[in-house]
C-alpha atoms as a PDB file:
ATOM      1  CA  UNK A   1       0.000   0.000   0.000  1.00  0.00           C
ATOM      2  CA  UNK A   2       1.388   3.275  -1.132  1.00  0.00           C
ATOM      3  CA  UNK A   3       2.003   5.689   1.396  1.00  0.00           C
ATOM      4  CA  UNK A   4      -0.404   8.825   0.071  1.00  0.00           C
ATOM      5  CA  UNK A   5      -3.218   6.043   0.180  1.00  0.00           C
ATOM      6  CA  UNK A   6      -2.646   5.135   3.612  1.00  0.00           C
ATOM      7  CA  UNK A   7      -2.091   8.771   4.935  1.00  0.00           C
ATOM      8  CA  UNK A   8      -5.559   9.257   3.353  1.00  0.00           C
ATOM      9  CA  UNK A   9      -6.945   5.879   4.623  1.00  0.00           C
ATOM     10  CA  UNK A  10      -5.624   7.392   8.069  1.00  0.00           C
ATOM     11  CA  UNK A  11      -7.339  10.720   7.693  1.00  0.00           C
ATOM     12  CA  UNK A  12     -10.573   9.587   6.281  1.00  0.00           C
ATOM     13  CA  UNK A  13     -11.411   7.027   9.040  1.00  0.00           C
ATOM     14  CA  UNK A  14     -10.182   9.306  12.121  1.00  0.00           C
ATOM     15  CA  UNK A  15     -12.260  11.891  10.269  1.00  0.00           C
ATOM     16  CA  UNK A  16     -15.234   9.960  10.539  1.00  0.00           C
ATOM     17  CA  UNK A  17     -14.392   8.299  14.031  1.00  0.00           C
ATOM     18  CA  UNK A  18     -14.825  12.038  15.293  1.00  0.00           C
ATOM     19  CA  UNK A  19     -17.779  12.981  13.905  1.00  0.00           C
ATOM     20  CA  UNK A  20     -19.289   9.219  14.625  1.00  0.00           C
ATOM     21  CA  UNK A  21     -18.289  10.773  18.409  1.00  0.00           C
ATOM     22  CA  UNK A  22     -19.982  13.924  18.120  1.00  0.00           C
ATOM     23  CA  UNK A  23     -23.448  12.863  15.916  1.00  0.00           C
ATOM     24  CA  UNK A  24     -23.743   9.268  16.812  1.00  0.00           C
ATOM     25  CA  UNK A  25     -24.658   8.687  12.982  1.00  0.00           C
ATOM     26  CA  UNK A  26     -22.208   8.972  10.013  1.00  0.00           C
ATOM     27  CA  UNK A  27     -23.954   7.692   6.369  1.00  0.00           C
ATOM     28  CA  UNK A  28     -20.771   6.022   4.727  1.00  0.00           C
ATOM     29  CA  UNK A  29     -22.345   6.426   1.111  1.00  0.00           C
ATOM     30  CA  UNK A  30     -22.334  10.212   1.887  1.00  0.00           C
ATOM     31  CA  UNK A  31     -18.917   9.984   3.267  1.00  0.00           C
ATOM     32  CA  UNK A  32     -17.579   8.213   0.558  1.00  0.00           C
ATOM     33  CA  UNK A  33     -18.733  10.786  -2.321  1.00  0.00           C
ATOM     34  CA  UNK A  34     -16.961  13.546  -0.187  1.00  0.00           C
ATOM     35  CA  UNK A  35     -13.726  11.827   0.313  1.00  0.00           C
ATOM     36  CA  UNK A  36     -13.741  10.529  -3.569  1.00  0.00           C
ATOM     37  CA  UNK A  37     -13.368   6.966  -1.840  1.00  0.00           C
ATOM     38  CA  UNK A  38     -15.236   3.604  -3.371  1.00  0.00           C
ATOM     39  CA  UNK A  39     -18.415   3.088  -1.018  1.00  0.00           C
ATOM     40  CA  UNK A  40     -16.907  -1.042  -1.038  1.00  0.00           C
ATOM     41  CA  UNK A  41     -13.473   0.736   0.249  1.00  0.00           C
ATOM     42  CA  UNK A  42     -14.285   2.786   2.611  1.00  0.00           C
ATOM     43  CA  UNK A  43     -16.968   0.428   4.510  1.00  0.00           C
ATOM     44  CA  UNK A  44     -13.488  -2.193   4.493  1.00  0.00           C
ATOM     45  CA  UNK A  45     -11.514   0.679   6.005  1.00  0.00           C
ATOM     46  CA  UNK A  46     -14.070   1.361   8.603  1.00  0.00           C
ATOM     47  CA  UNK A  47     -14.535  -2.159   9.582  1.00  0.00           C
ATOM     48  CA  UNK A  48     -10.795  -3.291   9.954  1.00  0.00           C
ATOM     49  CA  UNK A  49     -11.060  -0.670  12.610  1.00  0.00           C
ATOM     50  CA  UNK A  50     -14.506  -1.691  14.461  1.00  0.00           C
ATOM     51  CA  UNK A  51     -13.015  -5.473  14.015  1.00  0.00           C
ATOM     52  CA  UNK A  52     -10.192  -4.148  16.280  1.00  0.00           C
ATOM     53  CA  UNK A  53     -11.900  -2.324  18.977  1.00  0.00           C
ATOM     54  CA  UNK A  54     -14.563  -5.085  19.204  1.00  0.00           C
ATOM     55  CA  UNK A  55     -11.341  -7.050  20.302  1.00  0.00           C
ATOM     56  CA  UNK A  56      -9.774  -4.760  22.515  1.00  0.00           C
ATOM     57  CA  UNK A  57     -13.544  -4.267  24.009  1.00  0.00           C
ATOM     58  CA  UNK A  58     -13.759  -8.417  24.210  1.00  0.00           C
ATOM     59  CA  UNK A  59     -10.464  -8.339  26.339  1.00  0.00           C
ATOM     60  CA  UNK A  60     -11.710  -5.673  28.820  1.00  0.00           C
ATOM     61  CA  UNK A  61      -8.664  -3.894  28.264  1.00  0.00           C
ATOM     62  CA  UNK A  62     -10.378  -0.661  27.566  1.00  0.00           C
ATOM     63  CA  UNK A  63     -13.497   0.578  29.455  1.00  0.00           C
ATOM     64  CA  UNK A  64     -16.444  -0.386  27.041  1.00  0.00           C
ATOM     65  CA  UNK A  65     -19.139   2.400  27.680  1.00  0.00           C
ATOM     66  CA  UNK A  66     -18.639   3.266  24.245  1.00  0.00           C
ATOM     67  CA  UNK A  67     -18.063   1.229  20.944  1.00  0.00           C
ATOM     68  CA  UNK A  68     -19.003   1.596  16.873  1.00  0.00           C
ATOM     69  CA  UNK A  69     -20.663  -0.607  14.737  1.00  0.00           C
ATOM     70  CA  UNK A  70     -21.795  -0.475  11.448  1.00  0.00           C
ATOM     71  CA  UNK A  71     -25.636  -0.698  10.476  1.00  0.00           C
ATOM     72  CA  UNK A  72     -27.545  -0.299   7.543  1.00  0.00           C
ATOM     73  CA  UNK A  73     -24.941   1.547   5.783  1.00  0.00           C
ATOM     74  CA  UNK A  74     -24.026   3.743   8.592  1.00  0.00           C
ATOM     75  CA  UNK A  75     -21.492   4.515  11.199  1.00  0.00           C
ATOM     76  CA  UNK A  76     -22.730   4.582  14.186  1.00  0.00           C
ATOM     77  CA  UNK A  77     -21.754   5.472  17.558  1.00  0.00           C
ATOM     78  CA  UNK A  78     -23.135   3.303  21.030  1.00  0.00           C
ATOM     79  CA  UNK A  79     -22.156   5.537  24.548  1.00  0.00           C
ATOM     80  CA  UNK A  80     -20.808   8.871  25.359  1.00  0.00           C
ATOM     81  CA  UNK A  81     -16.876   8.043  26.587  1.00  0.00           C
ATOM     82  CA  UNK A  82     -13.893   7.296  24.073  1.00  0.00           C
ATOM     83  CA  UNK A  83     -13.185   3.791  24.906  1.00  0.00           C
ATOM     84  CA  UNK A  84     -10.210   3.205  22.748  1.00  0.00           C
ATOM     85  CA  UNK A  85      -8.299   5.827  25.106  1.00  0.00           C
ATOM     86  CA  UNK A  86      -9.186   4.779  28.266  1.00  0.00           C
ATOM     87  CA  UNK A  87      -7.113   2.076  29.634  1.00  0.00           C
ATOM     88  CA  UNK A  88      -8.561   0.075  32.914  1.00  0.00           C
ATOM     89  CA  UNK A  89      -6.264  -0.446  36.009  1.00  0.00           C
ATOM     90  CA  UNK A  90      -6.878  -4.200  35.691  1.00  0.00           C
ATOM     91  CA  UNK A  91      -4.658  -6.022  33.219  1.00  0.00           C
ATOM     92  CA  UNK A  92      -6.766  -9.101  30.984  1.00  0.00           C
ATOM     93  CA  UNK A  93      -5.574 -12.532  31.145  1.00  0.00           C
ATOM     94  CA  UNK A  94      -2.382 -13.554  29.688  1.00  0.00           C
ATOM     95  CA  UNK A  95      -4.448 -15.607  26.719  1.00  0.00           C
ATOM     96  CA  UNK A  96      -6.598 -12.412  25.934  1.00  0.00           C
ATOM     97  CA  UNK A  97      -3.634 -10.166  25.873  1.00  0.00           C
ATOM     98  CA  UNK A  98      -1.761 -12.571  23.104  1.00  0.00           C
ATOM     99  CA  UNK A  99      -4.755 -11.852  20.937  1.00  0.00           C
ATOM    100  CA  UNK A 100      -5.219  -7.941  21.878  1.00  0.00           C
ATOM    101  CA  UNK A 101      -1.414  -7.837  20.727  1.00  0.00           C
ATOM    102  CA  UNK A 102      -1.203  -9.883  17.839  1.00  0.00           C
ATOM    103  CA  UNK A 103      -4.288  -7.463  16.589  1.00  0.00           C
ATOM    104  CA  UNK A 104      -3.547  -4.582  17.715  1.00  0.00           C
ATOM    105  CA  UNK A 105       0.280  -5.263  15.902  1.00  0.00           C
ATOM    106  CA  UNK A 106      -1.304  -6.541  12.907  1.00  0.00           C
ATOM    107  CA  UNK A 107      -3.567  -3.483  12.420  1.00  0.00           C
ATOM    108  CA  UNK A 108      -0.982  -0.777  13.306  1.00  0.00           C
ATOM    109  CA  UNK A 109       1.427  -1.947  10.518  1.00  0.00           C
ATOM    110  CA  UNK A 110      -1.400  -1.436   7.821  1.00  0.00           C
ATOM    111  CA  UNK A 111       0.349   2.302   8.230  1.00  0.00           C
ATOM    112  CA  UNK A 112       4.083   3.329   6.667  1.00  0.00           C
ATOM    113  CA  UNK A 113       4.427   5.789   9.095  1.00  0.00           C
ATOM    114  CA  UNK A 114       1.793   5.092  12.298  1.00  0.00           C
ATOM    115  CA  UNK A 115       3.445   7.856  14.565  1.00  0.00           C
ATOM    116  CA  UNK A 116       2.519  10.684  12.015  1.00  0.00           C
ATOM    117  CA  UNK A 117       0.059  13.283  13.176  1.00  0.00           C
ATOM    118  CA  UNK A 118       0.071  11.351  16.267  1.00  0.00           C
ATOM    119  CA  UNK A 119      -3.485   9.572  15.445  1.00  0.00           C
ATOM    120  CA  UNK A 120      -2.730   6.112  16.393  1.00  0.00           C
ATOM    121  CA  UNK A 121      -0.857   7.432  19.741  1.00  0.00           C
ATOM    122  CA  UNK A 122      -3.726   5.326  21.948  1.00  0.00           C
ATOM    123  CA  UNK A 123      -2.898   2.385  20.185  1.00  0.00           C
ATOM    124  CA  UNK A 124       0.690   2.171  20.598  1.00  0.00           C
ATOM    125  CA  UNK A 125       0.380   3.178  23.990  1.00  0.00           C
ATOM    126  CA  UNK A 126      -2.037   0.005  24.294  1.00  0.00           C
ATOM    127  CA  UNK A 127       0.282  -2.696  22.145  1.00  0.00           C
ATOM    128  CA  UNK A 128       3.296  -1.168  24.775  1.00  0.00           C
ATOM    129  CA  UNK A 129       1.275  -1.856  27.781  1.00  0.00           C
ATOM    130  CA  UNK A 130      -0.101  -5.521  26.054  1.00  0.00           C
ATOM    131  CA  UNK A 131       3.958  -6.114  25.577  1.00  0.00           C
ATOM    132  CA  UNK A 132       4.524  -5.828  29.236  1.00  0.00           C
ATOM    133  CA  UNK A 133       1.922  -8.162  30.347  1.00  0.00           C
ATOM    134  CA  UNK A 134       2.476 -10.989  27.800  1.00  0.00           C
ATOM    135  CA  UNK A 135       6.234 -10.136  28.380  1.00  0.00           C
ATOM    136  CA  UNK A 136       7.396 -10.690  24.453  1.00  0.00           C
ATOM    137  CA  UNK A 137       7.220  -8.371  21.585  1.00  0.00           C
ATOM    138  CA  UNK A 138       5.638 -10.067  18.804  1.00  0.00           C
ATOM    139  CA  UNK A 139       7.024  -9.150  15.198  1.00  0.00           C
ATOM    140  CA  UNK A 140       5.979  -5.975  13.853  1.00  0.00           C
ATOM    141  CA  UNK A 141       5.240  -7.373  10.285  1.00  0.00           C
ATOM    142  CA  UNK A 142       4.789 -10.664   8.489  1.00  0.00           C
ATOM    143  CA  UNK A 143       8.125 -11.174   6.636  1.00  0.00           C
ATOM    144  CA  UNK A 144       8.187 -13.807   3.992  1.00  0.00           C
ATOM    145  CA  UNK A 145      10.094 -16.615   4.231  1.00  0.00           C
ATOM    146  CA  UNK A 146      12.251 -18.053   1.795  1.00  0.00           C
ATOM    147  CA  UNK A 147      10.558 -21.229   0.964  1.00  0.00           C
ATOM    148  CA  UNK A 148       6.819 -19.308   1.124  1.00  0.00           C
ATOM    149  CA  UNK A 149       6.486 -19.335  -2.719  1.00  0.00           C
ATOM    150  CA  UNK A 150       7.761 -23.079  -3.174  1.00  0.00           C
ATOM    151  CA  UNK A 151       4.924 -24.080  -0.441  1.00  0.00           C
ATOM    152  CA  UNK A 152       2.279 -22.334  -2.447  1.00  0.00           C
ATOM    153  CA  UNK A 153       2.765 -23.766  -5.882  1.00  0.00           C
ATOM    154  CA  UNK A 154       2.234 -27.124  -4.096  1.00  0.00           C
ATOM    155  CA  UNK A 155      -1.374 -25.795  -3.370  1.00  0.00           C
ATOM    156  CA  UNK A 156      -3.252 -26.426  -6.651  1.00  0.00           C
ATOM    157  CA  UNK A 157      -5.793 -24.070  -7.943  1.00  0.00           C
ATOM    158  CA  UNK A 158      -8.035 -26.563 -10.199  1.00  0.00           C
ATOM    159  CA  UNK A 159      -9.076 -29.270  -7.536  1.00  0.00           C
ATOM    160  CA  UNK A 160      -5.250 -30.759  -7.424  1.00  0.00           C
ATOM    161  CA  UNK A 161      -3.246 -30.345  -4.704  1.00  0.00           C
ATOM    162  CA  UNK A 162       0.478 -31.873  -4.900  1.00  0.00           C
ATOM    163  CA  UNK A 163       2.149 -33.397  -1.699  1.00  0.00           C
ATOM    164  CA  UNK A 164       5.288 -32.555  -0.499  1.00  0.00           C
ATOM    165  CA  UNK A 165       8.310 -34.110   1.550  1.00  0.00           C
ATOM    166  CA  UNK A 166       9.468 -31.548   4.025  1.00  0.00           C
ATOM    167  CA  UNK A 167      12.607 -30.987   6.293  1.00  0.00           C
ATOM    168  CA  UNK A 168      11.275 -29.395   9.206  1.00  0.00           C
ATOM    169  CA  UNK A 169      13.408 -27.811  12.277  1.00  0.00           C
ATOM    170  CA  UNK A 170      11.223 -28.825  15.231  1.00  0.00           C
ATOM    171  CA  UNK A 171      11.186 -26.050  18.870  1.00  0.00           C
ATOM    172  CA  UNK A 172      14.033 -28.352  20.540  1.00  0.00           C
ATOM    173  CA  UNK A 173      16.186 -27.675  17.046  1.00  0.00           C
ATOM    174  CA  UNK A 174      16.228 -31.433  16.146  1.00  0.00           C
ATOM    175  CA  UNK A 175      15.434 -31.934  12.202  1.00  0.00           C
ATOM    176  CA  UNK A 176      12.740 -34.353  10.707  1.00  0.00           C
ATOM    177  CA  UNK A 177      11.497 -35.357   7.594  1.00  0.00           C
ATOM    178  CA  UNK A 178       7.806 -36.244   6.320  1.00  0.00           C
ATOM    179  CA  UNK A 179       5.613 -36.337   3.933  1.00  0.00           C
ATOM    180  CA  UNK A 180       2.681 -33.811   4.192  1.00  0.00           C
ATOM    181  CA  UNK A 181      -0.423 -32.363   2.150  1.00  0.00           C
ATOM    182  CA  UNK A 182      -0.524 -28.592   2.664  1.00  0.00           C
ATOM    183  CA  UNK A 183      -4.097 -27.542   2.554  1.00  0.00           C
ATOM    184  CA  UNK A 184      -2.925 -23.463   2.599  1.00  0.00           C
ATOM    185  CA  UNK A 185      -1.226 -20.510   4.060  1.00  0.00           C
ATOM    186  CA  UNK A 186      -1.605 -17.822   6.618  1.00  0.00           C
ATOM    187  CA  UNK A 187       0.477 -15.244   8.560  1.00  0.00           C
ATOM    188  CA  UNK A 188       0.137 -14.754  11.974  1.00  0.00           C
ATOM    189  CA  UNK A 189       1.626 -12.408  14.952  1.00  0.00           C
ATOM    190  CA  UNK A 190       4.773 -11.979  12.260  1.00  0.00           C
ATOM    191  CA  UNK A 191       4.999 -15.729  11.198  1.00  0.00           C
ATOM    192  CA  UNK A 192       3.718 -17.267   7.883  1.00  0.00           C
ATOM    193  CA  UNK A 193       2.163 -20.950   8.896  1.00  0.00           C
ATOM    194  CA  UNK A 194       1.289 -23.696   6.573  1.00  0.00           C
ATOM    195  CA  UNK A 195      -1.881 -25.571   7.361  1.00  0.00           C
ATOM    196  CA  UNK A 196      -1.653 -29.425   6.240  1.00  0.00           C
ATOM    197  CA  UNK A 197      -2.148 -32.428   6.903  1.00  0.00           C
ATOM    198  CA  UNK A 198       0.945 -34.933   8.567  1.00  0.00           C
ATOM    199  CA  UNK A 199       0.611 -37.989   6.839  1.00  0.00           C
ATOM    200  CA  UNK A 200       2.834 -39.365   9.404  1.00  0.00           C
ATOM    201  CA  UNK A 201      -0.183 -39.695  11.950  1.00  0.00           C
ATOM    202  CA  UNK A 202      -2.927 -38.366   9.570  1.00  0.00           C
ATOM    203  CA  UNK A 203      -3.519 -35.554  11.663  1.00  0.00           C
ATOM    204  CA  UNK A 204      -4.145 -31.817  11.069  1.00  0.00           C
ATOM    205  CA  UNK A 205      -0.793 -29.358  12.028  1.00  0.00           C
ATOM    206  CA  UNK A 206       0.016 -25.734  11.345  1.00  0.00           C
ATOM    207  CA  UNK A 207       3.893 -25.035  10.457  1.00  0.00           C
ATOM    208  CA  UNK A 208       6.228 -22.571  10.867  1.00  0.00           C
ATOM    209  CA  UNK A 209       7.158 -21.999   7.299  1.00  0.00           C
ATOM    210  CA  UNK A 210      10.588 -20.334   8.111  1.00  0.00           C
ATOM    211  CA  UNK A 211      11.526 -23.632   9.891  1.00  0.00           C
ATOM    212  CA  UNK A 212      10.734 -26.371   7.002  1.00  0.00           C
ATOM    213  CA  UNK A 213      14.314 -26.407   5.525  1.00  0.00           C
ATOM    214  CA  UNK A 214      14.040 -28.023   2.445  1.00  0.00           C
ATOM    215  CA  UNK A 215      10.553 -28.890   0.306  1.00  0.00           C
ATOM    216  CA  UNK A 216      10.299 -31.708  -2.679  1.00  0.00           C
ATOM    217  CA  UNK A 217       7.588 -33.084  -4.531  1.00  0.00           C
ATOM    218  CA  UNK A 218       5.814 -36.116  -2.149  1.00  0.00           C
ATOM    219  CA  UNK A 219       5.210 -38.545  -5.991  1.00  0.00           C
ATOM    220  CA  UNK A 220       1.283 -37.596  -5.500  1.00  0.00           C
ATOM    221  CA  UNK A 221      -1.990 -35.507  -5.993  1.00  0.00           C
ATOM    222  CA  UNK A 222      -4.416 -35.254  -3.425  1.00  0.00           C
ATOM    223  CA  UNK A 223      -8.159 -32.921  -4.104  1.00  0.00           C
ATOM    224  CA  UNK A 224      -7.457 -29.681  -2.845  1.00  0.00           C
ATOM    225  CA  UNK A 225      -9.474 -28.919   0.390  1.00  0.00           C
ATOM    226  CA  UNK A 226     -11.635 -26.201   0.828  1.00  0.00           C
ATOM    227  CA  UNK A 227     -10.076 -23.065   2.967  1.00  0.00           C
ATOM    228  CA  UNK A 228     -10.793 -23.280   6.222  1.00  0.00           C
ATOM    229  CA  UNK A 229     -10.991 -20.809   9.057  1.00  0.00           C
ATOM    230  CA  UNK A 230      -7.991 -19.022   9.802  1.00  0.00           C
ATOM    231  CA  UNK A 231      -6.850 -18.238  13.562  1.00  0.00           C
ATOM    232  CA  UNK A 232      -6.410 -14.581  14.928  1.00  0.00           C
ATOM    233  CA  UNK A 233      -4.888 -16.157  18.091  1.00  0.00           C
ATOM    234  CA  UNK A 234      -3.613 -19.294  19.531  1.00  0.00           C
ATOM    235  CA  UNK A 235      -4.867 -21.874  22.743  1.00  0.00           C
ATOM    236  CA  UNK A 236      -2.081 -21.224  25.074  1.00  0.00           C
ATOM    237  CA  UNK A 237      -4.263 -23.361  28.236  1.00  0.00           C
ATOM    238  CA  UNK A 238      -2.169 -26.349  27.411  1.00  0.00           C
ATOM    239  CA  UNK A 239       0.956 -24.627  28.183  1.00  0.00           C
ATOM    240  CA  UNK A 240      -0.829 -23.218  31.810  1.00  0.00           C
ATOM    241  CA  UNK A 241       1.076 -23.971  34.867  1.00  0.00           C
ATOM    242  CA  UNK A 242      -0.842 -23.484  38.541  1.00  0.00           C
ATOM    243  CA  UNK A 243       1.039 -22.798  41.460  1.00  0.00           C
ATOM    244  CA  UNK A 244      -0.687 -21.896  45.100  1.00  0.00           C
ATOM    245  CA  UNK A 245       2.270 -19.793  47.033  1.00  0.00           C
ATOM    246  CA  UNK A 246       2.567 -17.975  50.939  1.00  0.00           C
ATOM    247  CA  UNK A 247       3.903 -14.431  49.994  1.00  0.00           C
ATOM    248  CA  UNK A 248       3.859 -11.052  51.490  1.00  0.00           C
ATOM    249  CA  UNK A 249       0.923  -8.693  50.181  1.00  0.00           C
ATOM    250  CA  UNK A 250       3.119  -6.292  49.054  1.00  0.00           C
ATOM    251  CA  UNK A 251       4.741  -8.812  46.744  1.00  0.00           C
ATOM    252  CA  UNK A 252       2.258  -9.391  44.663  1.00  0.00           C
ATOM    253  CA  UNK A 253       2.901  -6.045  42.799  1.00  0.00           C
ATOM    254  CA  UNK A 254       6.254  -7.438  42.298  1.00  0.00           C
ATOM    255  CA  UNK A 255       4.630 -10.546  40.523  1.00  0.00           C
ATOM    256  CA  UNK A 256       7.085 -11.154  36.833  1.00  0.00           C
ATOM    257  CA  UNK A 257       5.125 -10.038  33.563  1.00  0.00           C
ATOM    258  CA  UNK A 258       2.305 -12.642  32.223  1.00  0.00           C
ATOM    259  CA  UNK A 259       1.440 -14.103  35.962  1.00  0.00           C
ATOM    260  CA  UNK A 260      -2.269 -14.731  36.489  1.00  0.00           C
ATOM    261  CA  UNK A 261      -3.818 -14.540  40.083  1.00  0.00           C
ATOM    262  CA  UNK A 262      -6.727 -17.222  40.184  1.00  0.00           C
ATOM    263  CA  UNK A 263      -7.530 -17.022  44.086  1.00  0.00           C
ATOM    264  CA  UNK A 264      -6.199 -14.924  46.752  1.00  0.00           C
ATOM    265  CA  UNK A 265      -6.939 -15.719  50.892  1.00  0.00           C
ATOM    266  CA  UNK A 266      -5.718 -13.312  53.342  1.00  0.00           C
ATOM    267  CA  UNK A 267      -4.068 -15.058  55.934  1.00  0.00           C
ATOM    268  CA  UNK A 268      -3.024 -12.484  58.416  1.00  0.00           C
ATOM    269  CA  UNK A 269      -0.809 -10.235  59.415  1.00  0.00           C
ATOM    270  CA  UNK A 270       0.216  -8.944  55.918  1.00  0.00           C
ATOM    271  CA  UNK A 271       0.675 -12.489  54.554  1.00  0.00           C
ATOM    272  CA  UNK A 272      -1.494 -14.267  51.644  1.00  0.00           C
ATOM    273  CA  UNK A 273      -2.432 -17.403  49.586  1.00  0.00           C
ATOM    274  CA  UNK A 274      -2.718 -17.113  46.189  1.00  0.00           C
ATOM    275  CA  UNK A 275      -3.124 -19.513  43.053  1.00  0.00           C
ATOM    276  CA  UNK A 276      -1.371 -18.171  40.717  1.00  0.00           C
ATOM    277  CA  UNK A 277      -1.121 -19.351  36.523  1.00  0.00           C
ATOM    278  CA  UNK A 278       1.804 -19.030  34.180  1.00  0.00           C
ATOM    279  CA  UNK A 279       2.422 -19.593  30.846  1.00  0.00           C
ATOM    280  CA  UNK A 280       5.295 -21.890  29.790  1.00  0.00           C
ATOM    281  CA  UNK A 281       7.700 -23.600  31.298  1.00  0.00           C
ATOM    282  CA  UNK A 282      10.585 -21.091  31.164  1.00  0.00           C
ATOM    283  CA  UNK A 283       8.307 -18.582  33.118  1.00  0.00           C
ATOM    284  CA  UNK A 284       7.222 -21.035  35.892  1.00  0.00           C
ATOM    285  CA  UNK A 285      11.240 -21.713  36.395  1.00  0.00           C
ATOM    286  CA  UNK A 286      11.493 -17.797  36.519  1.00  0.00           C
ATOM    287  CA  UNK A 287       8.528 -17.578  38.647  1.00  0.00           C
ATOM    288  CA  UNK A 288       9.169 -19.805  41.164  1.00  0.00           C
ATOM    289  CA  UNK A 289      12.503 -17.822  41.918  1.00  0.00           C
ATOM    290  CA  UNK A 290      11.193 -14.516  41.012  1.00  0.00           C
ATOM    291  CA  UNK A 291       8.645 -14.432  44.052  1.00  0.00           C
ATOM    292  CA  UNK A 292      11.526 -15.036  46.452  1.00  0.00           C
ATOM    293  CA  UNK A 293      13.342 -16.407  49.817  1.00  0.00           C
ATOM    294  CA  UNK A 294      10.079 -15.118  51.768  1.00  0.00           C
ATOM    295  CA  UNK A 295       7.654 -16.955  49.614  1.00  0.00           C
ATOM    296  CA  UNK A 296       6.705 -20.349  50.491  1.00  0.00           C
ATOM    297  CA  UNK A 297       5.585 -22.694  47.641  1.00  0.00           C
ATOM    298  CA  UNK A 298       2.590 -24.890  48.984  1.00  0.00           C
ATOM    299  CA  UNK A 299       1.474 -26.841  46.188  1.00  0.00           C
ATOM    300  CA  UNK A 300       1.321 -29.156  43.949  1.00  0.00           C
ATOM    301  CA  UNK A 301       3.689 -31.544  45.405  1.00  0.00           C
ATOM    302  CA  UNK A 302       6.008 -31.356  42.289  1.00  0.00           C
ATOM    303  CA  UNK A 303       6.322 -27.159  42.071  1.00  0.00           C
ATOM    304  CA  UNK A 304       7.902 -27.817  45.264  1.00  0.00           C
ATOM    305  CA  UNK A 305      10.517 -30.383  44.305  1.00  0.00           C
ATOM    306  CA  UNK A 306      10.692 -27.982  40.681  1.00  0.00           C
ATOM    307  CA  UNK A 307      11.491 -25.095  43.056  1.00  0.00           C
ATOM    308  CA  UNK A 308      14.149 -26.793  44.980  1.00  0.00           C
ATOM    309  CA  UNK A 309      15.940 -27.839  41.548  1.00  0.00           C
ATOM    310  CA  UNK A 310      16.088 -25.086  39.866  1.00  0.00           C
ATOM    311  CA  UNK A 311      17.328 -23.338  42.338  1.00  0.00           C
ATOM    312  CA  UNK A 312      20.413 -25.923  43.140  1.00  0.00           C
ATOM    313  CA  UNK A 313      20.805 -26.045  39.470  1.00  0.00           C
ATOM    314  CA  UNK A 314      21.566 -22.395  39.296  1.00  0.00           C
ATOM    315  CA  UNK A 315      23.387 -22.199  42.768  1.00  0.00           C
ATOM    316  CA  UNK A 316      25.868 -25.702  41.036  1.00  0.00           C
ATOM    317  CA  UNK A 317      28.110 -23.003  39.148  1.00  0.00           C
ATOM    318  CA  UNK A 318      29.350 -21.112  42.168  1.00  0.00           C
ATOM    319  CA  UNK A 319      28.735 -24.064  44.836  1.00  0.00           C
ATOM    320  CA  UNK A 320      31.604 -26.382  42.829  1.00  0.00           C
END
């Protein structure tokens, strides 16, 4: 997208968030004879927007007295606050903030140049505060990766799909090999994925296309699958870890980035019990240290022992 187009994409939709604010009504047809804009255009450009602050809305992370949908060909305005300025003191959940970031990124690099005029200054000031609490930066744009092109000819465009024999880096860096069918592509938080199918196990996978290594014909032709439903975020409740800890009040503000509290129970004299959540196991190592030597770790059985290892793991290098 040329950058005159999206300077004017930028100024025709903050033009008509404003006056959405002040009437409560904008007709788009109207609009779109004014600003010599398609009517087909301009209703897209309007809702990539309301698509975003429905999901920033969703996560609670703004105060939702006031949102805009579109109806019957208008823009139209529902409260009297700005919600997309107005942050709330409590943070979402770890697996709404992943999504809230990956949109929020995803919409902000539409723009060459998103700090001009200062009219997205609310929404970086939101994907900052979303990059503190899932405590990663997700990649600003979508970069191709080398091998994109060579995994989309495989994807046949008159009922024909070819299958393909893949070398594929895996997270712990080890290298396999296997034949696939790879129904399509999507990018993602700044990754490009290919959806397929593993005819290893004959089940359904999304890859990383920037790890598959090397990509060769598979010797067959399978019917192309209809596209299916692309994700705007991913399940992260497999990767939750619970952990109920003794702590100091006070130390709860000192919790790392991306911890959940589940339950709290005051105990007494400035002490508490809380159940807290964390994503990963990296972050529960870091956790379990992070809350420190006045923290007791009560359960389950095994964060205990974790704790304990971790720590004399650590403590090896300068103990031998």
């Amino acid at each position: 997208m040329a950058k005159d187009s999206v300077s004017k994409q930028a100024r025709v939709v903050m033009t008509l968030l404003a006056r959405a604010e002040e009437s409560g009504d904008v007709e788009l047809e109207a609009a779109a004879v004014e600003f010599d804009v398609k009517l087909n255009a301009l209703t897209k450009w309007v809702e990539d927007f309301v698509y975003l602050e429905r999901r920033l809305l969703t996560g609670e992370l703004f105060s939702p007295p006031v949102t805009f949908i579109i109806e019957d060909g208008s823009l139209i305005r529902h409260g009297n606050n700005r919600s997309i300025r107005d942050l709330v003191t409590k943070p979402p959940p770890i697996e709404v903030a992943v999504g809230l970031l990956i949109a929020a990124t995803q919409y902000i690099t539409m723009y060459d140049d998103p700090n001009q005029d200062g009219l997205h200054s609310a929404l970086i000031n939101a994907i900052k505060k979303l990059r503190k609490i899932v405590g990663q930066e997700y990649p600003a744009t979508a970069k191709a990766p080398a091998l994109l092109a060579d995994v989309e000819e495989s994807i046949g465009t008159r009922g024909k799909s070819r299958a393909q024999i893949i070398r594929y880096m895996k997270d712990d860096f080890s290298v396999s090999e296997r034949t696939v069918e790879i129904h399509q592509t999507y990018s993602i938080g700044g990754y490009w994925y290919a959806k397929l199918l593993d005819c290893g196990d004959g089940k359904e996978k999304s890859f990383r296309i920037d790890r598959i290594l090397e990509i060769s014909d598979g010797g067959y032709s399978f019917p192309t699958p209809p596209t299916g439903e692309i994700p705007d975020s991913f399940d992260l409740s497999e990767l939750a870890n619970r952990v109920t800890v003794r702590t100091d009040d006070e130390a709860l503000d000192a919790l790392p980035n991306g911890v959940e509290i589940d339950k709290q129970t005051t105990l007494g004299d400035g002490r508490v019990e809380v159940e807290l959540i964390v994503y990963g196991e990296s972050r529960l190592d870091h956790l379990l240290l992070a809350i420190g030597p006045n923290a007791e770790v009560v359960g389950p059985p095994e964060m205990i022992k974790r704790r304990a290892a971790h720590a004399a793991s650590l403590l090896s290098t300068y103990l031998t």
